[in-house]
Protein backbone atom coordinates (compact mmCIF):
# COMPACT_ATOMS: atom_id res chain seq x y z
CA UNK A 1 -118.89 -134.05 -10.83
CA UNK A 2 -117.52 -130.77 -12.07
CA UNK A 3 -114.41 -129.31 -11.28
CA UNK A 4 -112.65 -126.12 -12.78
CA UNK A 5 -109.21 -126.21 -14.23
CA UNK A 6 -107.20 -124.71 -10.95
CA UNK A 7 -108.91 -127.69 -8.95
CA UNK A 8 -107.68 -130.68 -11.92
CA UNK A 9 -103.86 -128.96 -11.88
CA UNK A 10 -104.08 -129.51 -7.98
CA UNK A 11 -105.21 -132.76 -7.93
CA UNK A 12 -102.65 -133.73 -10.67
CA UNK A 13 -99.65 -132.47 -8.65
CA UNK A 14 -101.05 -134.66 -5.94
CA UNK A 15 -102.21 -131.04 -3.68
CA UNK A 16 -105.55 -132.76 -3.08
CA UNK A 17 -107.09 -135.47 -4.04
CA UNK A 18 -110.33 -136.06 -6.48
CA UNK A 19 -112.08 -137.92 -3.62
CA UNK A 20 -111.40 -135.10 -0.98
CA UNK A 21 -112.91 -132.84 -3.61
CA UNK A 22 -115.71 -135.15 -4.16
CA UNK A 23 -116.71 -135.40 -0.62
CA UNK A 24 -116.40 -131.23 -0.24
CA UNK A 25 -118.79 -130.42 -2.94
CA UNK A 26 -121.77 -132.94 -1.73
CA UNK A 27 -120.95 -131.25 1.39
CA UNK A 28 -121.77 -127.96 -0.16
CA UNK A 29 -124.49 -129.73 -2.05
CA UNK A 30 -126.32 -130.89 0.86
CA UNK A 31 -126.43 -127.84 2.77
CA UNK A 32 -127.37 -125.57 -0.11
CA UNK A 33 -130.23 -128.40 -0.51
CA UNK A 34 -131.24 -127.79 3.27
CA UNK A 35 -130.65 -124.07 2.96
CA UNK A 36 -133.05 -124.13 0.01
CA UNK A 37 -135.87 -126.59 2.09
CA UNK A 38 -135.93 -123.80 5.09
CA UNK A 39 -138.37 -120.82 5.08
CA UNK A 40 -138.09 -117.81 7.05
CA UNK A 41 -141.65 -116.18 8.03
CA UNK A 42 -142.76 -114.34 11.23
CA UNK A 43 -144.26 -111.15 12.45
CA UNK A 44 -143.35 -107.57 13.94
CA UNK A 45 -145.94 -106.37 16.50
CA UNK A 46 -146.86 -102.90 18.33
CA UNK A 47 -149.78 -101.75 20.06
CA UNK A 48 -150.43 -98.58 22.10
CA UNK A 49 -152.72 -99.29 25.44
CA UNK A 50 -155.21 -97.01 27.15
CA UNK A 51 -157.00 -98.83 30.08
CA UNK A 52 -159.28 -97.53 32.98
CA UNK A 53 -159.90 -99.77 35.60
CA UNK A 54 -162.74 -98.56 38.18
CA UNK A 55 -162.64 -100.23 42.06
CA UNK A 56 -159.40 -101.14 41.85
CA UNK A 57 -159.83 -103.85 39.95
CA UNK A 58 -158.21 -106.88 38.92
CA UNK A 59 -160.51 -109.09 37.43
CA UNK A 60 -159.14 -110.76 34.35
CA UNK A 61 -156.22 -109.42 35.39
CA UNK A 62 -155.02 -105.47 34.60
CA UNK A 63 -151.68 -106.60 33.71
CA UNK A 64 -152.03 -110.54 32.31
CA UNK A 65 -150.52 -110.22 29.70
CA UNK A 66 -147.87 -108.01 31.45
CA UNK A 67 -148.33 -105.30 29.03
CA UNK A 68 -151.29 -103.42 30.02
CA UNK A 69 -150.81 -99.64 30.85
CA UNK A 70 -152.49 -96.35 31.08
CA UNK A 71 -152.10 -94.53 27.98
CA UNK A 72 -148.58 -96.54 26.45
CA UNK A 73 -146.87 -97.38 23.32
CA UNK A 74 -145.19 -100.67 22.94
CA UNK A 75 -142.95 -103.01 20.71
CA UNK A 76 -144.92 -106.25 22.28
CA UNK A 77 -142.30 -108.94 20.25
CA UNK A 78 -141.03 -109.95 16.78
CA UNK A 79 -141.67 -113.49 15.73
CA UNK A 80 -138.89 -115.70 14.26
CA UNK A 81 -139.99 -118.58 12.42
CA UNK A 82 -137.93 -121.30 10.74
CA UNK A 83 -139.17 -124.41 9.20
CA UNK A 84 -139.12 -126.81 6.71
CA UNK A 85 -142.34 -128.56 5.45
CA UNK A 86 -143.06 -132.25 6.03
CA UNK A 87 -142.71 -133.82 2.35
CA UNK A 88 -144.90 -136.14 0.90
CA UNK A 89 -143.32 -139.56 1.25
CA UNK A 90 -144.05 -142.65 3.36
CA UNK A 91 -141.29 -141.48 6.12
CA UNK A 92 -140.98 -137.63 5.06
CA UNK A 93 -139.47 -135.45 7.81
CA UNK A 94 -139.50 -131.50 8.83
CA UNK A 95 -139.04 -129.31 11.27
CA UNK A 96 -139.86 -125.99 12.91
CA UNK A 97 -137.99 -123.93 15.38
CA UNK A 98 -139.75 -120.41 16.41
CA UNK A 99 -138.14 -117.77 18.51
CA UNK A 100 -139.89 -114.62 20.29
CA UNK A 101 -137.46 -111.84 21.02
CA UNK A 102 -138.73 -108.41 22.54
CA UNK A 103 -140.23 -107.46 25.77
CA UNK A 104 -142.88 -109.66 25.95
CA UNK A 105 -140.79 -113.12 24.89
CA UNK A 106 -141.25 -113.55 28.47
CA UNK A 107 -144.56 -114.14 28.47
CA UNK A 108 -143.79 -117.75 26.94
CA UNK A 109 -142.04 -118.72 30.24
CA UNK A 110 -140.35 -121.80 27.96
CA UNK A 111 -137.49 -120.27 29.61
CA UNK A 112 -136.14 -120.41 33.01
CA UNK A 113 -136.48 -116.93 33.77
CA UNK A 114 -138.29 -114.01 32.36
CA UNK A 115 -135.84 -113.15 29.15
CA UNK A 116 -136.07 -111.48 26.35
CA UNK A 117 -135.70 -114.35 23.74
CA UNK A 118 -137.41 -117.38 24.41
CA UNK A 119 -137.76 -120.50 22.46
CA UNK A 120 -141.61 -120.70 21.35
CA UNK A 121 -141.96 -124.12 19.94
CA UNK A 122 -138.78 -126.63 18.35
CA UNK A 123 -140.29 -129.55 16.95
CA UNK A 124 -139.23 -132.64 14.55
CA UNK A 125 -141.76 -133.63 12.33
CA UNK A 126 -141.54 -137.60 11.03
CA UNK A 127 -144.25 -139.74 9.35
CA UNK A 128 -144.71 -143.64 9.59
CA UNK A 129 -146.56 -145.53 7.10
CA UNK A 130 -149.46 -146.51 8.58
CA UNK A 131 -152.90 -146.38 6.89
CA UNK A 132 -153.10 -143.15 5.51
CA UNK A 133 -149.92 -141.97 7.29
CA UNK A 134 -149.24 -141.38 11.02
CA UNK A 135 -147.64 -137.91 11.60
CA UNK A 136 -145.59 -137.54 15.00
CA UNK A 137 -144.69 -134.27 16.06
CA UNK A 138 -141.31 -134.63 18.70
CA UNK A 139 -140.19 -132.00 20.90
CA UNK A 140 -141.82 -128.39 22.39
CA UNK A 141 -145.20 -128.00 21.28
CA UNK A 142 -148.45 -125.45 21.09
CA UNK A 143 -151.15 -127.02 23.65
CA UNK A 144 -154.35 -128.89 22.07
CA UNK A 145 -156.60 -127.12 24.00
CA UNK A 146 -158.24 -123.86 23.16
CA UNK A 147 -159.25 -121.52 20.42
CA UNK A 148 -156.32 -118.67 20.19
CA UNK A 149 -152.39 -118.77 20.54
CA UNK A 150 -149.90 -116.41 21.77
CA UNK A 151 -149.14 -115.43 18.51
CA UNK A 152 -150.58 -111.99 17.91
CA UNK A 153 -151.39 -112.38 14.02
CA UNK A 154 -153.38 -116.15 14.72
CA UNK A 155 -155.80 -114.67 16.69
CA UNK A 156 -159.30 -112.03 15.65
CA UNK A 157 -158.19 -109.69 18.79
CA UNK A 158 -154.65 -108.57 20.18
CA UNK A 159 -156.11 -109.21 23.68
CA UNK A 160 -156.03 -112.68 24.38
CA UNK A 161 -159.32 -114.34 25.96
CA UNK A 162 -160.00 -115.44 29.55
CA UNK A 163 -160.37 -119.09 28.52
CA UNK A 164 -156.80 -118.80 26.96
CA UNK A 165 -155.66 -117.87 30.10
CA UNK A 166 -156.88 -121.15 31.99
CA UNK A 167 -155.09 -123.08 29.31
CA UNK A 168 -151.55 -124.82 29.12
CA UNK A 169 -149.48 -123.54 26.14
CA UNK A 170 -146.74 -125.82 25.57
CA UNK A 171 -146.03 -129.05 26.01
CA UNK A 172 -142.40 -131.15 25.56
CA UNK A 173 -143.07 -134.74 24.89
CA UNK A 174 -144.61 -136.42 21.31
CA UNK A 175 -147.91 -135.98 19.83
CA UNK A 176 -149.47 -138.23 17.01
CA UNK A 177 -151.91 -137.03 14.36
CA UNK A 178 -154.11 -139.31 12.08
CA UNK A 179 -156.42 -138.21 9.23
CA UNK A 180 -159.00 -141.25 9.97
CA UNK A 181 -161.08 -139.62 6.43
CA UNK A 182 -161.60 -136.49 5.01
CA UNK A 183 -163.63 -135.23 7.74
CA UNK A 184 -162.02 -136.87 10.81
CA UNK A 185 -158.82 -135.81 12.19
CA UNK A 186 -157.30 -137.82 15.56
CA UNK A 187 -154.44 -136.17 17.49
CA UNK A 188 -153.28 -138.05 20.83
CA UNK A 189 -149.87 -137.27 22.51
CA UNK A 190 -147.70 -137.57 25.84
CA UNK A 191 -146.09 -134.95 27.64
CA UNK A 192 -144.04 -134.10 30.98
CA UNK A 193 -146.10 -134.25 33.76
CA UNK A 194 -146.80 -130.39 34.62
CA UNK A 195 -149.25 -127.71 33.57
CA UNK A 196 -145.54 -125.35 33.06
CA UNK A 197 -144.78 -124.09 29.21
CA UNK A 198 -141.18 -124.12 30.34
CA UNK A 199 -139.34 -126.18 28.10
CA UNK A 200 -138.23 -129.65 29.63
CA UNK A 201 -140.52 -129.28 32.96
CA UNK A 202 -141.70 -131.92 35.07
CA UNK A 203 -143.73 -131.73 38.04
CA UNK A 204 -144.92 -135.14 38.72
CA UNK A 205 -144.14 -138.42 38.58
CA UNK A 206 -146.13 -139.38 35.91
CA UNK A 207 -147.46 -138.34 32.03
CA UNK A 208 -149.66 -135.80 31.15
CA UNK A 209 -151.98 -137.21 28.25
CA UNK A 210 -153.18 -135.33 25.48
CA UNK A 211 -155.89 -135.91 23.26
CA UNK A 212 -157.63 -133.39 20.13
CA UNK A 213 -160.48 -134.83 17.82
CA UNK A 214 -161.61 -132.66 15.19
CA UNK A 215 -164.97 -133.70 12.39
CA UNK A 216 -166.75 -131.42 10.00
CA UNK A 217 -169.65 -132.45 9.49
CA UNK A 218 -170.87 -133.60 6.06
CA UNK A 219 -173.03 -131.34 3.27
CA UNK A 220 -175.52 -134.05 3.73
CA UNK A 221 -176.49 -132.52 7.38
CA UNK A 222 -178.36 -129.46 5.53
CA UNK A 223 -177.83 -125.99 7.13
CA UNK A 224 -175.08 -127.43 9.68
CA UNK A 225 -172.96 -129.18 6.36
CA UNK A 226 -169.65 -127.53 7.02
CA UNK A 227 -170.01 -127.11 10.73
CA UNK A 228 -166.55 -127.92 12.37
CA UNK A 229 -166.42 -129.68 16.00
CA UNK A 230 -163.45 -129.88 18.68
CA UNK A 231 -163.07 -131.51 21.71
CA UNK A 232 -159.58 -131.89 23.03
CA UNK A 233 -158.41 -132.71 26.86
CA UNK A 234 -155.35 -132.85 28.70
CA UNK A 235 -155.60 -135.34 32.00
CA UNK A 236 -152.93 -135.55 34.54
CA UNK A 237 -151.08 -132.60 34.26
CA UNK A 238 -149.81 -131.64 37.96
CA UNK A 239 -148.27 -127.91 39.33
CA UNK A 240 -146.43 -129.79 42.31
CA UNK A 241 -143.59 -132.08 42.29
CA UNK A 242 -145.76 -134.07 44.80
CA UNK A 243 -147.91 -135.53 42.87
CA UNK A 244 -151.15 -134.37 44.48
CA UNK A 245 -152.56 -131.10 42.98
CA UNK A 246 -153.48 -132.55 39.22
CA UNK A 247 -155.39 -130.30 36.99
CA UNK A 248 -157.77 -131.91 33.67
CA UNK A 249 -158.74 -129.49 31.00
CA UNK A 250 -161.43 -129.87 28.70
CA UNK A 251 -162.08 -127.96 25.43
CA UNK A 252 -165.11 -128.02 23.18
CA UNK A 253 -165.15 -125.79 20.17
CA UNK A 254 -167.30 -125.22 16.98
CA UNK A 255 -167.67 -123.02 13.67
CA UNK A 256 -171.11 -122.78 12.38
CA UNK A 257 -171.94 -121.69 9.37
CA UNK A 258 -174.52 -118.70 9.01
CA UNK A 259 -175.74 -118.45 5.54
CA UNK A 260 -174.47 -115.12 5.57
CA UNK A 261 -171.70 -114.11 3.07
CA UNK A 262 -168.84 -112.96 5.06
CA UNK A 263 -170.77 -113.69 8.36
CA UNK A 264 -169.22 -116.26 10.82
CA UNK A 265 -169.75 -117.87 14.68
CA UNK A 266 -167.63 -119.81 16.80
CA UNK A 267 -167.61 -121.49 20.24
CA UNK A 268 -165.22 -121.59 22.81
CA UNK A 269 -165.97 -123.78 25.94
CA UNK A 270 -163.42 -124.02 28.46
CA UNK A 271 -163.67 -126.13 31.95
CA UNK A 272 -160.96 -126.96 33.98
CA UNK A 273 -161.22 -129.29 36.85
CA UNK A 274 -158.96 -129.00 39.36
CA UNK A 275 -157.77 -131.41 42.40
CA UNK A 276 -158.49 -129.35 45.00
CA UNK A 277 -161.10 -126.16 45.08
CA UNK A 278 -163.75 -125.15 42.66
CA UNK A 279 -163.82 -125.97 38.90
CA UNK A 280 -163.37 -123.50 36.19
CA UNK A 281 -166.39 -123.10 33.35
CA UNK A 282 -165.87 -120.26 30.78
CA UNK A 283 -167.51 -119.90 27.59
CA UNK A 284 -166.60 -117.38 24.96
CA UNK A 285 -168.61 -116.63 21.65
CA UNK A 286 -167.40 -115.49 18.72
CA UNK A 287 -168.70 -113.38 15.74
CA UNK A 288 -166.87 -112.25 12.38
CA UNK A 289 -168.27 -110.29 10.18
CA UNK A 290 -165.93 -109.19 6.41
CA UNK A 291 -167.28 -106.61 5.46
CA UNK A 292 -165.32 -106.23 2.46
CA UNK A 293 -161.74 -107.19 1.30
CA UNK A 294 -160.31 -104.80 3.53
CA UNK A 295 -162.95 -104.23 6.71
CA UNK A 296 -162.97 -107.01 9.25
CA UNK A 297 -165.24 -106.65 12.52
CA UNK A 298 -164.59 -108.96 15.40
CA UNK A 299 -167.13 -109.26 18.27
CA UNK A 300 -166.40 -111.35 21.78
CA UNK A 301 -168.02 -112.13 24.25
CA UNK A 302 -166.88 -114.89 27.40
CA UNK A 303 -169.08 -115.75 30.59
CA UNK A 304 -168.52 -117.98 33.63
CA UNK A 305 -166.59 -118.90 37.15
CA UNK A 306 -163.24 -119.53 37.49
CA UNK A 307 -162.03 -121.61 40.73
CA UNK A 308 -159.69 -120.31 43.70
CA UNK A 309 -157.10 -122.51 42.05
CA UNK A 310 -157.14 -120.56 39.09
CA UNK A 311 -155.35 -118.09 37.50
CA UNK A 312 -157.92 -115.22 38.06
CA UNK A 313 -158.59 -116.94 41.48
CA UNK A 314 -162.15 -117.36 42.38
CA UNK A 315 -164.61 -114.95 40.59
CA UNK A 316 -168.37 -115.55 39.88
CA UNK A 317 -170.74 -114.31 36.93
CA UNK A 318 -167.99 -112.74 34.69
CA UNK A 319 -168.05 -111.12 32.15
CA UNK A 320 -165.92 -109.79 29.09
CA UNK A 321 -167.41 -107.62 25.98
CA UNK A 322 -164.44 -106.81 23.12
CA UNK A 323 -165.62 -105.34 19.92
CA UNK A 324 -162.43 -104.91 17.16
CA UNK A 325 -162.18 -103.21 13.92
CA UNK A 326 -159.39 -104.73 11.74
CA UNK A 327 -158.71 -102.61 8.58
CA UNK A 328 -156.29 -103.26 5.88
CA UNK A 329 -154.16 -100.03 5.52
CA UNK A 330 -151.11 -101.49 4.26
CA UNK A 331 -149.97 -105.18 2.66
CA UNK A 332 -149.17 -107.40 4.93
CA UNK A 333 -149.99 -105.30 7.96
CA UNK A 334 -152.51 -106.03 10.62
CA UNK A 335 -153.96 -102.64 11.51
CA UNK A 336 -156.66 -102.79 14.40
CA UNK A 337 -158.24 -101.18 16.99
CA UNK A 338 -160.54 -102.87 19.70
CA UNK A 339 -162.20 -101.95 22.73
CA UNK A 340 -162.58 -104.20 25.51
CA UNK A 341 -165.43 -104.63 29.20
CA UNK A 342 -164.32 -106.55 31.51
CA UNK A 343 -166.83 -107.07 35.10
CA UNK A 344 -167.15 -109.44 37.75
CA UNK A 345 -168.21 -111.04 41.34
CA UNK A 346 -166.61 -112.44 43.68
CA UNK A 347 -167.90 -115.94 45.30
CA UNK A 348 -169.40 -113.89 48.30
CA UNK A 349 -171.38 -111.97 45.30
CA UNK A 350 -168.96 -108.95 46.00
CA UNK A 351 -168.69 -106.42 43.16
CA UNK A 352 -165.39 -106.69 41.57
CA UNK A 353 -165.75 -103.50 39.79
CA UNK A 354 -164.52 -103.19 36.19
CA UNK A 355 -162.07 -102.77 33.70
CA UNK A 356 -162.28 -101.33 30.01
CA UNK A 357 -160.04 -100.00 27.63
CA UNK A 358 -158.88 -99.18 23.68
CA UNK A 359 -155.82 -101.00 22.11
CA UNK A 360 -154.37 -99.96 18.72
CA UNK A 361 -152.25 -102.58 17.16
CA UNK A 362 -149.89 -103.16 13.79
CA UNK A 363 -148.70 -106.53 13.24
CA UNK A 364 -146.59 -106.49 9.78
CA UNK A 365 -145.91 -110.41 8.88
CA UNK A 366 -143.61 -111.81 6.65
């Protein structure tokens, strides 16, 4: 323990005492230690919007991601991220707490109302020694399911896909990860009752259950060596306080690879099976291509029903066709410009008419 010579002549004329002082610097210590263990990252995003919809319509939404608009610019949210990483140890511990502020923090709907910060995930992270180490995650979580996030620089496009939209987001409860081996991950995890991101909700009486296995599969399989599978599910999850209108979600994903240097695929296979009405079934594909270090381009393309019960209501045979150019202008900015076809039926075989549009978007993370 050091102390200077102003803090010694105090504690001899009996001012303070060596054990007060003691106790005040591994005060000062420990949060300097803590101070050091947190990281600060996030994101600044902004997009200008020009859509046309023809027949009035509304399929996949116009506005859902309450941002689309004829011909606007936009500060969509910046991204507050703090965190410390889960050490290394038998019983090592972390944390993250993320914030969205900005006018779409509302989207989350982890708050109560529509504000303009909301809390996007505040989690605990603690490990128990068992076999190779179980991980539990404790708190508000991202959802299992699904191939993008809400965050803007996770995902290929700014415009989310139509399977993300069928999707829970967050969950509050506990979720448990295991790496069985090098290629087999097992994630299974109970949450409130309720399909609601708001943080704390409960709808039912029961537990939603959540379950995510993940295997690559091994060089020995040839061409497919490398392939990644998903299939995650969430059963039980209710929208009424009754008890009676339960929703199940099923996700099945894959990355194959191509052969092709800088050339990859993905699947994205949503169904959602509802209590009462029709079931949901959309598939999305995905194709990457790097051109080089700086050139990305980003092809999508989703097909399938959604049930009356779902967010889009019920809509047969559509479709959605988004081609994005991502280009590296700047360090540490995502600079990108997509276009986007959106077309459907209704179940009567009713033309829905169309939707289809440009976005512009610059995401600067740090």
């Amino acid at each position: 323990m050091k102390m200077n010579k102003w803090t010694m002549a105090l504690a001899a004329a009996g001012v303070v005492s060596l054990s007060s002082v003691a106790q005040a610097q591994e005060a000062v210590a420990g949060a300097n230690a803590l101070a050091a263990s947190t990281t600060l990252s996030g994101y600044v995003s902004t997009s200008w919007k020009s859509f046309d919809p023809t027949d009035g319509s509304t399929f996949l939404g116009t506005d859902y991601d309450n941002a689309i608009a004829l011909d606007r610019f936009a500060l969509d949210v910046v991204d507050l991220k703090f965190a410390s990483a889960q050490g290394a140890g038998e019983y090592a511990t972390g944390y993250t707490v993320e914030l969205w502020a900005g006018p779409q923090a509302g989207l989350l709907g982890t708050g109560a109302g529509s504000d303009t910060v909301e809390l996007y995930q505040a989690n605990l992270d603690v490990r128990l020694p068992v076999g190779n180490g179980l991980d539990l995650k404790i708190g508000q979580f991202t959802t299992v399911v699904g191939a993008e996030t809400y965050n803007y620089n996770e995902n290929a496009f700014y415009m989310r896909s139509a399977g993300f939209l069928l999707e829970p987001t967050h969950h509050t409860g506990i979720l448990a990860s295991y790496q069985v081996s090098d290629d087999l991950n097992v994630s299974l995890g109970f949450a409130n009752d309720t399909d609601s991101p708001e943080t704390n909700a409960r709808e039912g009486s029961g537990t939603a259950y959540l379950l995510k296995v993940g295997y690559t599969l091994p060089e020995s399989t040839g061409f497919l060596g490398g392939t990644t599978l998903t299939y995650a599910r969430i059963d039980g999850a209710d929208t009424d306080a009754a008890d009676t209108d339960e929703q199940d979600n099923h996700y099945i994903g894959a990355s194959v690879p191509l052969g092709v240097e800088g050339l990859s695929y993905s699947l994205a296979w949503d169904i959602v099976e509802y209590a009462d009405g029709g079931d949901s079934n959309v598939v999305g594909h995905y194709l990457t291509y790097a051109a080089n270090d700086k050139a990305t381009i980003n092809f999508r393309y989703e097909h399938g029903n959604t049930g009356s019960d779902s967010v889009f209501g019920e809509i047969d045979d559509g479709k959605v066709w988004s081609i994005g150019l991502d280009y590296q202008l700047w360090e540490n900015v995502i600079s990108r410009v997509e276009y986007h076809d959106y077309s459907g039926d209704n179940s009567a075989g009713a033309d829905l008419g169309s939707l289809d549009g440009i976005i512009i978007n610059l995401v600067y993370t740090f």
